[in-house]
Protein backbone atom coordinates (compact mmCIF):
# COMPACT_ATOMS: atom_id res chain seq x y z
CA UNK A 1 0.00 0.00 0.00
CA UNK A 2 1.34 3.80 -0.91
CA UNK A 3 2.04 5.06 2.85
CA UNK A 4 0.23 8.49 0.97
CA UNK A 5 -2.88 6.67 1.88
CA UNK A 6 -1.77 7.36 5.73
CA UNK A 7 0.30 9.94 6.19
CA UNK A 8 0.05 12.11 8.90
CA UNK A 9 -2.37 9.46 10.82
CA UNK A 10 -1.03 7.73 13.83
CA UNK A 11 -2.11 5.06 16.10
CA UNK A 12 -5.86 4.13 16.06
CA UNK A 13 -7.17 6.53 12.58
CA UNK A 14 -3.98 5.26 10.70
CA UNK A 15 -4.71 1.45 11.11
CA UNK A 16 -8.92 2.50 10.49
CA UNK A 17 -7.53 4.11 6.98
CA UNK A 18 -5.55 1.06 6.56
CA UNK A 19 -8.51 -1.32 6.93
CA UNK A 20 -10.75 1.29 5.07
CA UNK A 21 -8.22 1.31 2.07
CA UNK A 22 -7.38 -2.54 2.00
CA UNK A 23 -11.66 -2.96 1.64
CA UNK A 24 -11.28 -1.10 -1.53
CA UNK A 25 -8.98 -3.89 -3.02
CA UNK A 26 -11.81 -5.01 -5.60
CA UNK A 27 -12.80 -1.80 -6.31
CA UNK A 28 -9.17 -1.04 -7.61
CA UNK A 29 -8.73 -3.61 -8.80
CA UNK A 30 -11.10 -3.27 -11.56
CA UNK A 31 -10.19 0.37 -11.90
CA UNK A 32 -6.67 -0.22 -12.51
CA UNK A 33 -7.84 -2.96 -15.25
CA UNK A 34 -9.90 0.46 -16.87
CA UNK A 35 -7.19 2.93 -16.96
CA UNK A 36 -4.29 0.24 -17.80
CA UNK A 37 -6.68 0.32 -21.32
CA UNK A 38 -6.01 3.73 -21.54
CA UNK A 39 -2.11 3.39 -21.55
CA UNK A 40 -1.13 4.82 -25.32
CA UNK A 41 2.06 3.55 -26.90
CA UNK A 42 3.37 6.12 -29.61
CA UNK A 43 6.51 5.98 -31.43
CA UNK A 44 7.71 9.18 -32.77
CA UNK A 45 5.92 10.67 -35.95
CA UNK A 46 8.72 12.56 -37.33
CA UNK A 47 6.73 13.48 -40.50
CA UNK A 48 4.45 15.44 -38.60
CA UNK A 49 5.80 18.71 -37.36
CA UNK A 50 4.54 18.71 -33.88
CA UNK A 51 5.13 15.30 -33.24
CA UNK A 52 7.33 16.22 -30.47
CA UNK A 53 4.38 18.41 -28.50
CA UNK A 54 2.42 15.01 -29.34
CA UNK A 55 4.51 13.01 -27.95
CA UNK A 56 4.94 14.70 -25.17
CA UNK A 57 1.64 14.57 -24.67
CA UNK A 58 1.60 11.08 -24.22
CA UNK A 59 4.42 10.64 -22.38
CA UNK A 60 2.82 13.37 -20.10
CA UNK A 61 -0.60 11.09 -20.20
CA UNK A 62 1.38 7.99 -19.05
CA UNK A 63 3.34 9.07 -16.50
CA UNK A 64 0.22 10.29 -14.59
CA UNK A 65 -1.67 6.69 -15.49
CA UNK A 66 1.54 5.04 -14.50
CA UNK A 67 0.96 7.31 -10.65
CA UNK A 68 -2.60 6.58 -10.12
CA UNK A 69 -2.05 2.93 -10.84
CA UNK A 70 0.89 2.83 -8.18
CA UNK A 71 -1.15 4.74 -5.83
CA UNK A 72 -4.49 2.30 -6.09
CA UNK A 73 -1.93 -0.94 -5.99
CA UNK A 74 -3.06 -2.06 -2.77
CA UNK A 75 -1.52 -5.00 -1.21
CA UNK A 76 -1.27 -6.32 2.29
């Protein structure tokens, strides 16, 4: 589990998030499933002139996907 999910909770409201966020599990599961179809790969269009912007795009797109999915991972 990303210790994001508790930070700045100690003792007795950290472990409740912990619970709270391991009952989710499923729910992730299947969400991560969603947005890993959303993953673009792209190989550079160099006969396009602002292949670079799209690219970047992606890359930009990816990185973010690539965040939420390590955030939602959820494992004992």
């Amino acid at each position: 589990m990303n210790s994001r999910w508790l930070k700045g909770l100690a003792g007795e409201a950290k472990e409740k998030r912990r619970k709270e966020i391991l009952s989710y599990r499923n729910a992730f599961e299947e969400l991560s499933k969603l947005l890993e179809e959303d993953y673009e790969e792209s190989a550079p269009d160099y006969d396009t002139p602002s292949w670079s912007h799209k690219q970047a795009d992606v890359n930009g797109a990816n990185r973010k996907l690539r965040q939420i999915l390590e955030l939602i991972r959820v494992n004992k």
